[in-house]
PDB file of N, CA and C in Angstrom:
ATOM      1  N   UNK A   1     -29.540 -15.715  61.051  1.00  0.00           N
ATOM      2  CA  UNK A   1     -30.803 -15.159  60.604  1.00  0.00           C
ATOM      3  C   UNK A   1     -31.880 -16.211  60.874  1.00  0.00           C
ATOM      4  N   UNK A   2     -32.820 -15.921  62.249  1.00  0.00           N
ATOM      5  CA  UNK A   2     -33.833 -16.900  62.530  1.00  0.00           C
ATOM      6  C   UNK A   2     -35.002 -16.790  61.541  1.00  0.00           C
ATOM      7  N   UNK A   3     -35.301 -15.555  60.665  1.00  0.00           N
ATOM      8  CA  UNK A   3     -36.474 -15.284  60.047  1.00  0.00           C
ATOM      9  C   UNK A   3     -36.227 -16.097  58.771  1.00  0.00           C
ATOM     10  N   UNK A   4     -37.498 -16.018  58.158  1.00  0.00           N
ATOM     11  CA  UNK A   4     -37.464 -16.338  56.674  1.00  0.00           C
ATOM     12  C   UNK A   4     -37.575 -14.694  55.726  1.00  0.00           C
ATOM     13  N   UNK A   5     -36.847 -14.873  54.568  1.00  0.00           N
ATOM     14  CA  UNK A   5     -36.897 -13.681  53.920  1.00  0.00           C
ATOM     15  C   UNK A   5     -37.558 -13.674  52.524  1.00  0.00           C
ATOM     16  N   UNK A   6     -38.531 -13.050  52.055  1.00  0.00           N
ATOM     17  CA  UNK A   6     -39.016 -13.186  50.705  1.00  0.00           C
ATOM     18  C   UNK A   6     -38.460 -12.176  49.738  1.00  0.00           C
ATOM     19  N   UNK A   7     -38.285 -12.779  48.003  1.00  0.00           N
ATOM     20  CA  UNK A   7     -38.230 -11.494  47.249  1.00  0.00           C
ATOM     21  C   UNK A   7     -39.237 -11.267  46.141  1.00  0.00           C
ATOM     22  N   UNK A   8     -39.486 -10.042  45.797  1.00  0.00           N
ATOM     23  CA  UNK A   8     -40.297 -10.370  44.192  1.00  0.00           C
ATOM     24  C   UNK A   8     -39.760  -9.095  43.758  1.00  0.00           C
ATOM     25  N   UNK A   9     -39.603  -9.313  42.211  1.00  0.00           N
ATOM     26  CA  UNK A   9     -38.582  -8.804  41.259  1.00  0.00           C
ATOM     27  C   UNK A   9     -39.779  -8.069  40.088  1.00  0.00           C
ATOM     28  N   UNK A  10     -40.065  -6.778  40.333  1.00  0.00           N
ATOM     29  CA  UNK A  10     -40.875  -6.506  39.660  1.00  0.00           C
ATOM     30  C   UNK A  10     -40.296  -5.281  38.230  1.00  0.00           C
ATOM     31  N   UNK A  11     -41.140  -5.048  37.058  1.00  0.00           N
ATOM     32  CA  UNK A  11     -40.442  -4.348  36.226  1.00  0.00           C
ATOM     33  C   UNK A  11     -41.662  -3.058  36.445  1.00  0.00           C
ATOM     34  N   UNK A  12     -40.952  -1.827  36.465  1.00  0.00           N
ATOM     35  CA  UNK A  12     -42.157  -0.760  36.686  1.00  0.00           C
ATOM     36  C   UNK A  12     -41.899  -0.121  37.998  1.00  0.00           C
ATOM     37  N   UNK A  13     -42.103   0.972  38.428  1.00  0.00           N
ATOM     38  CA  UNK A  13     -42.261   1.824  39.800  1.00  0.00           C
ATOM     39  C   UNK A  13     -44.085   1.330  40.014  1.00  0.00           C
ATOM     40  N   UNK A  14     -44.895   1.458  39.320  1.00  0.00           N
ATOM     41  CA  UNK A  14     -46.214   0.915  39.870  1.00  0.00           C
ATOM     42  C   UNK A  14     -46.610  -0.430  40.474  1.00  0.00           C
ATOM     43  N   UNK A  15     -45.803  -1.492  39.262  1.00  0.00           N
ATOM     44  CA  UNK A  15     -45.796  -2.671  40.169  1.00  0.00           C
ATOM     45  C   UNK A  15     -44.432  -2.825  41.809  1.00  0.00           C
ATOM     46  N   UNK A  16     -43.814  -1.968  41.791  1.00  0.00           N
ATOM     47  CA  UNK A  16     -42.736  -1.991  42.800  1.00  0.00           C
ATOM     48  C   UNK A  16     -43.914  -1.261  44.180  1.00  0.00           C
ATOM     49  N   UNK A  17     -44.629  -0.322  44.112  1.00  0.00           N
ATOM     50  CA  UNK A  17     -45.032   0.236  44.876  1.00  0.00           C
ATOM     51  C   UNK A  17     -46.511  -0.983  45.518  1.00  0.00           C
ATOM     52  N   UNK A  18     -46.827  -1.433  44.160  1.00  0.00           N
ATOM     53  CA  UNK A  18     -48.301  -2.485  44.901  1.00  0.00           C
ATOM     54  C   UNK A  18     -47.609  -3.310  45.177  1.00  0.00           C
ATOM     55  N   UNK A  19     -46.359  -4.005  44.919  1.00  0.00           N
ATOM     56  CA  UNK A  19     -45.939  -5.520  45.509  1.00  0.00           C
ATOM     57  C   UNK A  19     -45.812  -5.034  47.024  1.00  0.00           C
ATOM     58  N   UNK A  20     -45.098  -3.711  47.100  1.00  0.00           N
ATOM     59  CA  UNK A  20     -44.701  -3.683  48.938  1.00  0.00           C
ATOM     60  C   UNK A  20     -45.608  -3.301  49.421  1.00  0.00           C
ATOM     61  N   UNK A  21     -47.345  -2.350  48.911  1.00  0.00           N
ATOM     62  CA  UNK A  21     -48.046  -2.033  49.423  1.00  0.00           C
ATOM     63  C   UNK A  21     -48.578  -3.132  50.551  1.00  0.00           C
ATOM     64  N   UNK A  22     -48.841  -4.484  49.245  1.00  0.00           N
ATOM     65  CA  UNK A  22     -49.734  -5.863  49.343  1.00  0.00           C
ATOM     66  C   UNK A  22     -48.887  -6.110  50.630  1.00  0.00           C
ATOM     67  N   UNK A  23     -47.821  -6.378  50.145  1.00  0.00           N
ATOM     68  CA  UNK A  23     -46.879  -6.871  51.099  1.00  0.00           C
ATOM     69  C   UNK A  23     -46.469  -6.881  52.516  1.00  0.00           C
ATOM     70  N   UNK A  24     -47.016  -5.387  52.847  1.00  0.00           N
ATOM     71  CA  UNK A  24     -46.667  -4.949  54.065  1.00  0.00           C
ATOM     72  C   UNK A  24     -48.089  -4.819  54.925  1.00  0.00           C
ATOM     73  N   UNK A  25     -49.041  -4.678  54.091  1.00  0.00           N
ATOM     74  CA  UNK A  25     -50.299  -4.899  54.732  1.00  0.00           C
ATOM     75  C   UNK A  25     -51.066  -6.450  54.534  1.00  0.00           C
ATOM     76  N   UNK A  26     -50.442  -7.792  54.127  1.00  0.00           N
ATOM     77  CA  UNK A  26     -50.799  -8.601  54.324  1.00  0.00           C
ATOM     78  C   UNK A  26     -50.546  -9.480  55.368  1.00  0.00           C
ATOM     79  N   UNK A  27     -49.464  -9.119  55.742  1.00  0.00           N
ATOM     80  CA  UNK A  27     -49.302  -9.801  56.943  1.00  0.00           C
ATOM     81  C   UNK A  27     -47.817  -9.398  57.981  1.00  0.00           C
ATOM     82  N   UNK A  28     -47.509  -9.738  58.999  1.00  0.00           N
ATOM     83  CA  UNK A  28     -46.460  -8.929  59.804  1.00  0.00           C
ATOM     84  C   UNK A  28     -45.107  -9.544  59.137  1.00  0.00           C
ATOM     85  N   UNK A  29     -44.377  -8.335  58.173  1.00  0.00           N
ATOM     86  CA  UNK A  29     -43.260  -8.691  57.638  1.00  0.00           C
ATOM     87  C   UNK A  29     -42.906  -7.155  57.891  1.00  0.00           C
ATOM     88  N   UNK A  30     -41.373  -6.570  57.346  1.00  0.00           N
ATOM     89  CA  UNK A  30     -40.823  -5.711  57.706  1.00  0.00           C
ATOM     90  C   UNK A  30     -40.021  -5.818  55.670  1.00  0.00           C
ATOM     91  N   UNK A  31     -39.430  -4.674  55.907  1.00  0.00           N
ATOM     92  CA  UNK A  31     -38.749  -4.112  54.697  1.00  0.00           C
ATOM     93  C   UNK A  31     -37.427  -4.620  55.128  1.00  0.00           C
ATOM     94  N   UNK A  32     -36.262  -5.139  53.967  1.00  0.00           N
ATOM     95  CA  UNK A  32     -35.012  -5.460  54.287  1.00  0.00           C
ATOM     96  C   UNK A  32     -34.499  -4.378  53.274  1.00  0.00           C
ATOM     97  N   UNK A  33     -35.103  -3.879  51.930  1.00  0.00           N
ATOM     98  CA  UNK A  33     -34.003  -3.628  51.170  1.00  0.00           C
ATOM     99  C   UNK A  33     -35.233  -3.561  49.837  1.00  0.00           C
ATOM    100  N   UNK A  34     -34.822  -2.295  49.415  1.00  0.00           N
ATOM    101  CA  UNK A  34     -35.289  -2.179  48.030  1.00  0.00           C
ATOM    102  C   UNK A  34     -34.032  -2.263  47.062  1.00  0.00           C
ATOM    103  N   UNK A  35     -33.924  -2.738  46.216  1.00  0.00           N
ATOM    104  CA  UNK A  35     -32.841  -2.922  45.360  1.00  0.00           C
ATOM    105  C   UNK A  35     -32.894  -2.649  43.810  1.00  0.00           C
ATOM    106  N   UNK A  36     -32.653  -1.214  42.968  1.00  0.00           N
ATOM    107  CA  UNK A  36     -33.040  -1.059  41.882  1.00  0.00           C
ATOM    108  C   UNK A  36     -32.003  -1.652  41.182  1.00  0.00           C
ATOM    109  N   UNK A  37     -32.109  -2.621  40.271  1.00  0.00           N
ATOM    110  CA  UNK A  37     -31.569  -3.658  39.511  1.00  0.00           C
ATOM    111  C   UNK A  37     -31.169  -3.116  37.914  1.00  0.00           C
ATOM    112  N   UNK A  38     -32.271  -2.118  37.533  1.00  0.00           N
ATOM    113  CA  UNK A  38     -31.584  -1.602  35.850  1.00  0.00           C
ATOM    114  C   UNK A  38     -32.348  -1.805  35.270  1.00  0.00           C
ATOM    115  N   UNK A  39     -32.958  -1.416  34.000  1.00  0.00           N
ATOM    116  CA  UNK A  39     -33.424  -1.315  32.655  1.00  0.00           C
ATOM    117  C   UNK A  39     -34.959  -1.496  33.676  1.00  0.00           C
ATOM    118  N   UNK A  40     -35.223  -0.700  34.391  1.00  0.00           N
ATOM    119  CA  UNK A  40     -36.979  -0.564  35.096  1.00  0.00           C
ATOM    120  C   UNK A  40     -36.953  -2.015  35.890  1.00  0.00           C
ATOM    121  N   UNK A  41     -35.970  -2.394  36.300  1.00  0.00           N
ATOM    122  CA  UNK A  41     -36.388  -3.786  37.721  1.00  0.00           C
ATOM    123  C   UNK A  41     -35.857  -3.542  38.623  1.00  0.00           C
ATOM    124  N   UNK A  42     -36.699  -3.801  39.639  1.00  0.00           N
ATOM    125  CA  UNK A  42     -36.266  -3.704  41.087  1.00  0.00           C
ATOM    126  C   UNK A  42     -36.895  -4.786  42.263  1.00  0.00           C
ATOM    127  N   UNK A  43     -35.581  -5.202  42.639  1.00  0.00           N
ATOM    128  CA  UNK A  43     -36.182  -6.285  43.772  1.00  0.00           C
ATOM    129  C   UNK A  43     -36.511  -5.586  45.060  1.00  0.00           C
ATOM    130  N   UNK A  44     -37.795  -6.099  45.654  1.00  0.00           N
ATOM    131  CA  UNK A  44     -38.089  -5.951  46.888  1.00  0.00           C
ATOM    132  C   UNK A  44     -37.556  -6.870  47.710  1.00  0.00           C
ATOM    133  N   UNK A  45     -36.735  -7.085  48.982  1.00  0.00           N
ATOM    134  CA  UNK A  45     -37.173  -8.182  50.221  1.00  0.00           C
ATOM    135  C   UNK A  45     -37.420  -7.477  51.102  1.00  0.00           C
ATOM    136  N   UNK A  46     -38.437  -8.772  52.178  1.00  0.00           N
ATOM    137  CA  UNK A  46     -38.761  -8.500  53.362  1.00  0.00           C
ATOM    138  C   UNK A  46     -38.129  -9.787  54.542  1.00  0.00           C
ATOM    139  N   UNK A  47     -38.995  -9.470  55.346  1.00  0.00           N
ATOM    140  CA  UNK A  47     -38.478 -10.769  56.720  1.00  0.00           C
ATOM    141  C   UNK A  47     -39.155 -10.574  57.497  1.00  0.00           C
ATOM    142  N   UNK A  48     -39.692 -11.752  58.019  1.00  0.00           N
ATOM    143  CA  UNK A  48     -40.783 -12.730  58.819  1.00  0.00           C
ATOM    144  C   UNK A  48     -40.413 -13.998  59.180  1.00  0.00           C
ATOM    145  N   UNK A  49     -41.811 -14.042  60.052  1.00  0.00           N
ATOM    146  CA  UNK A  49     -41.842 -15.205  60.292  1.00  0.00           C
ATOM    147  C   UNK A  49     -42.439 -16.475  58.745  1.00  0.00           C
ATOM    148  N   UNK A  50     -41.966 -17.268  58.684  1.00  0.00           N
ATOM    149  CA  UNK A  50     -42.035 -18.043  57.476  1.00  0.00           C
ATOM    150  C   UNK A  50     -43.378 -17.838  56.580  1.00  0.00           C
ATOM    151  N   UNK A  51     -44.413 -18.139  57.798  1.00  0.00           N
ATOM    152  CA  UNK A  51     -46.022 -18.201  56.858  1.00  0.00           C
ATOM    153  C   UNK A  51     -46.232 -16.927  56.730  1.00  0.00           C
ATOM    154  N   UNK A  52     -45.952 -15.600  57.538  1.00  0.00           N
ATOM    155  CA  UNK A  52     -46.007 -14.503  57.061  1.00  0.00           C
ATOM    156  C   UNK A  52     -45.555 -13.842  55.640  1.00  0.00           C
ATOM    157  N   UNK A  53     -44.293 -14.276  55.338  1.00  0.00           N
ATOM    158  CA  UNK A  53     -43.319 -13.989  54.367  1.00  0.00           C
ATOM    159  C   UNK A  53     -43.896 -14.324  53.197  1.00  0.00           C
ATOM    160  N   UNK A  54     -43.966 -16.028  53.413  1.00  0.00           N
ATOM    161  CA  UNK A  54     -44.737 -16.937  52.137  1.00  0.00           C
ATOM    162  C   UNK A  54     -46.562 -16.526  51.797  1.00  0.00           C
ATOM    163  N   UNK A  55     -46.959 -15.937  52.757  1.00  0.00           N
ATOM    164  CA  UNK A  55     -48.517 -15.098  52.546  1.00  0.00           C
ATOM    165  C   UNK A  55     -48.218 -13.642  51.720  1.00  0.00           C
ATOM    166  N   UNK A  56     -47.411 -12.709  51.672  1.00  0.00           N
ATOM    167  CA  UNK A  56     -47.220 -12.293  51.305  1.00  0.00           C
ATOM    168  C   UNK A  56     -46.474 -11.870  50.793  1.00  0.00           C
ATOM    169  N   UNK A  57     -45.623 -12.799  50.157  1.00  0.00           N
ATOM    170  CA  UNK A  57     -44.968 -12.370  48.312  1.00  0.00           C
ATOM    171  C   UNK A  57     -46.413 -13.165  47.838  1.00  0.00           C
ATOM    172  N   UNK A  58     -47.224 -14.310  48.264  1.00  0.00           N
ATOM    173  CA  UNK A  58     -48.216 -14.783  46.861  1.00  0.00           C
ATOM    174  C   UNK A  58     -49.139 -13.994  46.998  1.00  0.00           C
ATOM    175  N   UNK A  59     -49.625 -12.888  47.839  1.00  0.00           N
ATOM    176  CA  UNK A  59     -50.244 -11.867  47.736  1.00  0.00           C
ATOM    177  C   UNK A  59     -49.690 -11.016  46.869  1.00  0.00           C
ATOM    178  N   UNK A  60     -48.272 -10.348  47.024  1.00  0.00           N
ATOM    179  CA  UNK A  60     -48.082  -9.346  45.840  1.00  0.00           C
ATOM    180  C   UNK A  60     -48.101  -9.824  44.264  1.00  0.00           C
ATOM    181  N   UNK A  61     -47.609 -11.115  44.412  1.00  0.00           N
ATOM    182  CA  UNK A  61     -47.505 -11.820  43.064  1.00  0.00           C
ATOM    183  C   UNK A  61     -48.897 -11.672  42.650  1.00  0.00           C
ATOM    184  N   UNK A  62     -49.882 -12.215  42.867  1.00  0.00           N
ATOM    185  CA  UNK A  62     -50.773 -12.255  42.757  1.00  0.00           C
ATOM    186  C   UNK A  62     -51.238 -10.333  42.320  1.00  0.00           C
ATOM    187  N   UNK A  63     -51.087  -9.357  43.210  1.00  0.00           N
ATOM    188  CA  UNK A  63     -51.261  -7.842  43.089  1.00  0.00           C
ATOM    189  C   UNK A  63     -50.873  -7.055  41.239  1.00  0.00           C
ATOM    190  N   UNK A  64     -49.478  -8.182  41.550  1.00  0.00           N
ATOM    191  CA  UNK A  64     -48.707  -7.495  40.620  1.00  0.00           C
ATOM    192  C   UNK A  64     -48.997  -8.098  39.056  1.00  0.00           C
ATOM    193  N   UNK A  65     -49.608  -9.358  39.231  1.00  0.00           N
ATOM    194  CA  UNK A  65     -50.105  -9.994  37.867  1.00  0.00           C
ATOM    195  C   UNK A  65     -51.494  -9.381  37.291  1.00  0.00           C
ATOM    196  N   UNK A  66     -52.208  -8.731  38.404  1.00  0.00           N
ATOM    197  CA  UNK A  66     -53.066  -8.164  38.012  1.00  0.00           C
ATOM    198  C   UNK A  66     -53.119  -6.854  36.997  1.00  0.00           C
ATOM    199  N   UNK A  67     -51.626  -6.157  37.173  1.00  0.00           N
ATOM    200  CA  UNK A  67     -50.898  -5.036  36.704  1.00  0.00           C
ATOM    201  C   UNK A  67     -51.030  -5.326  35.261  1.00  0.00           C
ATOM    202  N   UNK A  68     -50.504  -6.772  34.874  1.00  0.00           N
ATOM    203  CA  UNK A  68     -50.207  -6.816  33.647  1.00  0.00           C
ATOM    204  C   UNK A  68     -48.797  -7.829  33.678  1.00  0.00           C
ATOM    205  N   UNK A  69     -48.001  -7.404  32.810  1.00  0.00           N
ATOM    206  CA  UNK A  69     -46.784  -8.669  32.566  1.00  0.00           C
ATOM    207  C   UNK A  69     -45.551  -7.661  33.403  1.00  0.00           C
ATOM    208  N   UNK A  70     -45.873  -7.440  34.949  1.00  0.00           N
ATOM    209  CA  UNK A  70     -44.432  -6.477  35.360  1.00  0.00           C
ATOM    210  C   UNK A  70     -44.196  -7.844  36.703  1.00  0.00           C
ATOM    211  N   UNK A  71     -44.478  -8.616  36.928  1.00  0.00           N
ATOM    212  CA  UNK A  71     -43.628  -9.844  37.485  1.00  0.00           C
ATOM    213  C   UNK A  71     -42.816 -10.350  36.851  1.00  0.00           C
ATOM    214  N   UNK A  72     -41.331 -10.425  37.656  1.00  0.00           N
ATOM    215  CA  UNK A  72     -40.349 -10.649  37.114  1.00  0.00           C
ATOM    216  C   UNK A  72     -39.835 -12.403  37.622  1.00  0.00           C
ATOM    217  N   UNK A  73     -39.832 -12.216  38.943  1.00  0.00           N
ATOM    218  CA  UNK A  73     -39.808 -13.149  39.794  1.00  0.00           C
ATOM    219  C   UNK A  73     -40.185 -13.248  41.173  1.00  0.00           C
ATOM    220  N   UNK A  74     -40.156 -14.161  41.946  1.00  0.00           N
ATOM    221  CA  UNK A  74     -40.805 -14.242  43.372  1.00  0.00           C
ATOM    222  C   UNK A  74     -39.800 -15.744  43.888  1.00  0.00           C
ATOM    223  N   UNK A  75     -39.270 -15.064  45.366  1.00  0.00           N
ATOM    224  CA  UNK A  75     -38.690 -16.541  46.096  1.00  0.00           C
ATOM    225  C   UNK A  75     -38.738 -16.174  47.581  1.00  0.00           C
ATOM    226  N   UNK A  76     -39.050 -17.241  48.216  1.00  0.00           N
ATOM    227  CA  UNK A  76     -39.006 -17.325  49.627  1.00  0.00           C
ATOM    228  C   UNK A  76     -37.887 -18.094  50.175  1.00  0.00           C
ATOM    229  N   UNK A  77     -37.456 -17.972  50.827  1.00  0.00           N
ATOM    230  CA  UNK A  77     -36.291 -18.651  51.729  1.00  0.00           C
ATOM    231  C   UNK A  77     -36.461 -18.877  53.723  1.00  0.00           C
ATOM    232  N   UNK A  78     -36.812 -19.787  53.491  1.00  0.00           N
ATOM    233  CA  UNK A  78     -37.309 -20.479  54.858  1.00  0.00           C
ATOM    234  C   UNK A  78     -36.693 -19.728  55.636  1.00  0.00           C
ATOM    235  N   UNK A  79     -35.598 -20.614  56.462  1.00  0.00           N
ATOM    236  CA  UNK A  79     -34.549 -20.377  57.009  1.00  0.00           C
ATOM    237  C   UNK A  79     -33.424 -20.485  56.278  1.00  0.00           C
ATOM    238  N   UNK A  80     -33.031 -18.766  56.123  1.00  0.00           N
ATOM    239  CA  UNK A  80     -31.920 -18.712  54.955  1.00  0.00           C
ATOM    240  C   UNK A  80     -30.585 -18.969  56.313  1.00  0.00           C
ATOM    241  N   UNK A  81     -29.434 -20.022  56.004  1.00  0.00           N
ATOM    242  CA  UNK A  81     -28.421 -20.063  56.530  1.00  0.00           C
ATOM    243  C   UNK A  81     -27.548 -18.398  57.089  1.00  0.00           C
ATOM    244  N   UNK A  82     -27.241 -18.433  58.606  1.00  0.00           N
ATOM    245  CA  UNK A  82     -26.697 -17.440  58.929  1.00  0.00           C
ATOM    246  C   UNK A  82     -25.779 -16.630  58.392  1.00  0.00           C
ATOM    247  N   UNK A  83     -24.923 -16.954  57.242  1.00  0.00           N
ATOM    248  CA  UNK A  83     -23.869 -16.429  56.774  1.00  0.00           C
ATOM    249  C   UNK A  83     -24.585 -15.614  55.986  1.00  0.00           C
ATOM    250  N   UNK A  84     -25.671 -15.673  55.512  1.00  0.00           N
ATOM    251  CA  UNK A  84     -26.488 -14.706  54.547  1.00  0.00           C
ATOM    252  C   UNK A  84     -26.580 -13.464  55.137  1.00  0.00           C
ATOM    253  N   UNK A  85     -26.827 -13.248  56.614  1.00  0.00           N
ATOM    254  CA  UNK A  85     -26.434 -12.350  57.368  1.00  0.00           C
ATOM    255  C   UNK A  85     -25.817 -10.739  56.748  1.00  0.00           C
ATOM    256  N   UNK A  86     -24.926 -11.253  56.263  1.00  0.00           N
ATOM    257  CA  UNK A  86     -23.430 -10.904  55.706  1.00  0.00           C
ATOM    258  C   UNK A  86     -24.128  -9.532  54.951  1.00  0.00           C
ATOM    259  N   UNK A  87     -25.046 -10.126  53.664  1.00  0.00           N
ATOM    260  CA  UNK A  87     -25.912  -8.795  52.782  1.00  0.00           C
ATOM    261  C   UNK A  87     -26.705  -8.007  53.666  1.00  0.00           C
ATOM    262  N   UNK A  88     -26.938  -7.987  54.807  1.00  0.00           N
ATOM    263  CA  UNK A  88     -27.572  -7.311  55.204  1.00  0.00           C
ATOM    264  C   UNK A  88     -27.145  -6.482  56.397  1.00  0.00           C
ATOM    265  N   UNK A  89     -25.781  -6.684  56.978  1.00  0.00           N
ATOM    266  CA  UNK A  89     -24.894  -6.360  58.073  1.00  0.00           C
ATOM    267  C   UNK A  89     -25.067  -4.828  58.635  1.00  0.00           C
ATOM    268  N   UNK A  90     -25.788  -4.170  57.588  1.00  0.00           N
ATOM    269  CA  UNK A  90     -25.466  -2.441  57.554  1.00  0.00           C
ATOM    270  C   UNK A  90     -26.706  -1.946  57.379  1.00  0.00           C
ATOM    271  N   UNK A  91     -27.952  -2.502  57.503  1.00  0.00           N
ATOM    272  CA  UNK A  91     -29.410  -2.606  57.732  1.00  0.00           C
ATOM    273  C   UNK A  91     -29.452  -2.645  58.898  1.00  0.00           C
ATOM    274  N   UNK A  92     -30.679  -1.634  59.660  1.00  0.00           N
ATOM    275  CA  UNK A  92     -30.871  -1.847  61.301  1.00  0.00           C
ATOM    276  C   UNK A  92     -31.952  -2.958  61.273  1.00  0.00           C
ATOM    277  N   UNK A  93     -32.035  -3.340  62.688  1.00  0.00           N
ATOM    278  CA  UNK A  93     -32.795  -4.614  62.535  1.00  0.00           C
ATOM    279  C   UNK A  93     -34.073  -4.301  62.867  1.00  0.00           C
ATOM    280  N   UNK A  94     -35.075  -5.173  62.744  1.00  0.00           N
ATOM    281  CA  UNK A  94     -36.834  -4.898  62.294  1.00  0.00           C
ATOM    282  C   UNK A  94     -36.754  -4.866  63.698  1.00  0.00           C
ATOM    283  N   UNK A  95     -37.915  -3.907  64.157  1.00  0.00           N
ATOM    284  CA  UNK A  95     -38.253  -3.268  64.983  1.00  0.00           C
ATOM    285  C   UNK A  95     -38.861  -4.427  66.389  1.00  0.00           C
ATOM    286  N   UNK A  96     -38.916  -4.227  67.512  1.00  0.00           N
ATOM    287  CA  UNK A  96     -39.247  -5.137  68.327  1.00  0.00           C
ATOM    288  C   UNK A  96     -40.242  -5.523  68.655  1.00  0.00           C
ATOM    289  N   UNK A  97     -40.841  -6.774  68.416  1.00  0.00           N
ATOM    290  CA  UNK A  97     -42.708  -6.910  69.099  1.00  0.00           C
ATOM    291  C   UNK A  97     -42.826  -7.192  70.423  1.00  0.00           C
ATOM    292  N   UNK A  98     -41.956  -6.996  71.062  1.00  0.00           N
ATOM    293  CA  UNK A  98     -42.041  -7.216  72.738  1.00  0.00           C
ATOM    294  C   UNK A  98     -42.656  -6.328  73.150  1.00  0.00           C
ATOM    295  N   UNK A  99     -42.220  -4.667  72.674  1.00  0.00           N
ATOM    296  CA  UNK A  99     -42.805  -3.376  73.188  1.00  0.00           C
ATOM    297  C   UNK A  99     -44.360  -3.584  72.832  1.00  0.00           C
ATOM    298  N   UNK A 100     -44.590  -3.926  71.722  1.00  0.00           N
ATOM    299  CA  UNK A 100     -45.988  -3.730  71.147  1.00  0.00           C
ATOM    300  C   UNK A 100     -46.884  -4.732  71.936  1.00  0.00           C
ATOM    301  N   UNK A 101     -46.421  -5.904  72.142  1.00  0.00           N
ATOM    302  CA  UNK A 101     -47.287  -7.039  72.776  1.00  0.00           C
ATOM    303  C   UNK A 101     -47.324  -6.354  75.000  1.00  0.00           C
ATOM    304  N   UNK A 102     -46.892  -5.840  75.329  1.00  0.00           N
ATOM    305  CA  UNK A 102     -47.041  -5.092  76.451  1.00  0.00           C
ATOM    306  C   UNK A 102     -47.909  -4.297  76.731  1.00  0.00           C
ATOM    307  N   UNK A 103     -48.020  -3.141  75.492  1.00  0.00           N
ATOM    308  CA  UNK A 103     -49.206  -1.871  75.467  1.00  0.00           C
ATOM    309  C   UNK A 103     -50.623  -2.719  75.709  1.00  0.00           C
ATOM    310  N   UNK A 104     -50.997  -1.892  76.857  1.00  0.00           N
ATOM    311  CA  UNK A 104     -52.587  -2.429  77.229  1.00  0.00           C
ATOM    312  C   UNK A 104     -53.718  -2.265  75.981  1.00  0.00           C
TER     313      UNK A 104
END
């Protein structure tokens, strides 16, 4: 896994929906996995390139504190070691920017 992957752990469907809103329109990251966790928490991750990733979880953090007290947690992982791989094996992979950087 060459990317870096971020998470934030929010309590609420409203703060779950603005963390990935922020998230996905702050900068070029992709969805890995919504993960509903129990008693109203659910982790988001994504994957990027590092400063992308790390721009936006402190954007949603930031989104989601505005909510009120539904931040749970927030972590970035640089370069997470390849074996991490492993959780995500059965996920298709984020879409290609080669095609996009071609279009005139």
């Amino acid at each position: 896994m060459k990317e870096a992957i971020g998470m934030i752990e929010t309590r609420g469907v409203l703060a779950t929906v603005e963390a990935l809103d922020v998230m996905l329109k702050t900068a070029n990251v992709s969805t890995v996995e919504k993960i509903r966790v129990g008693g109203g928490l659910t982790c988001i991750i994504i994957r990027g390139e590092v400063a992308a990733v790390s721009t936006s979880v402190e954007a949603a953090e930031a989104a989601v504190k505005r909510l009120g007290d539904s931040l749970v947690g927030r972590h970035v992982i640089p370069r997470p070691d390849d074996q991490l791989e492993i959780l995500f094996d059965d996920l298709p992979d984020p879409p290609s920017t080669e095609t996009a950087d071609k279009m005139p």
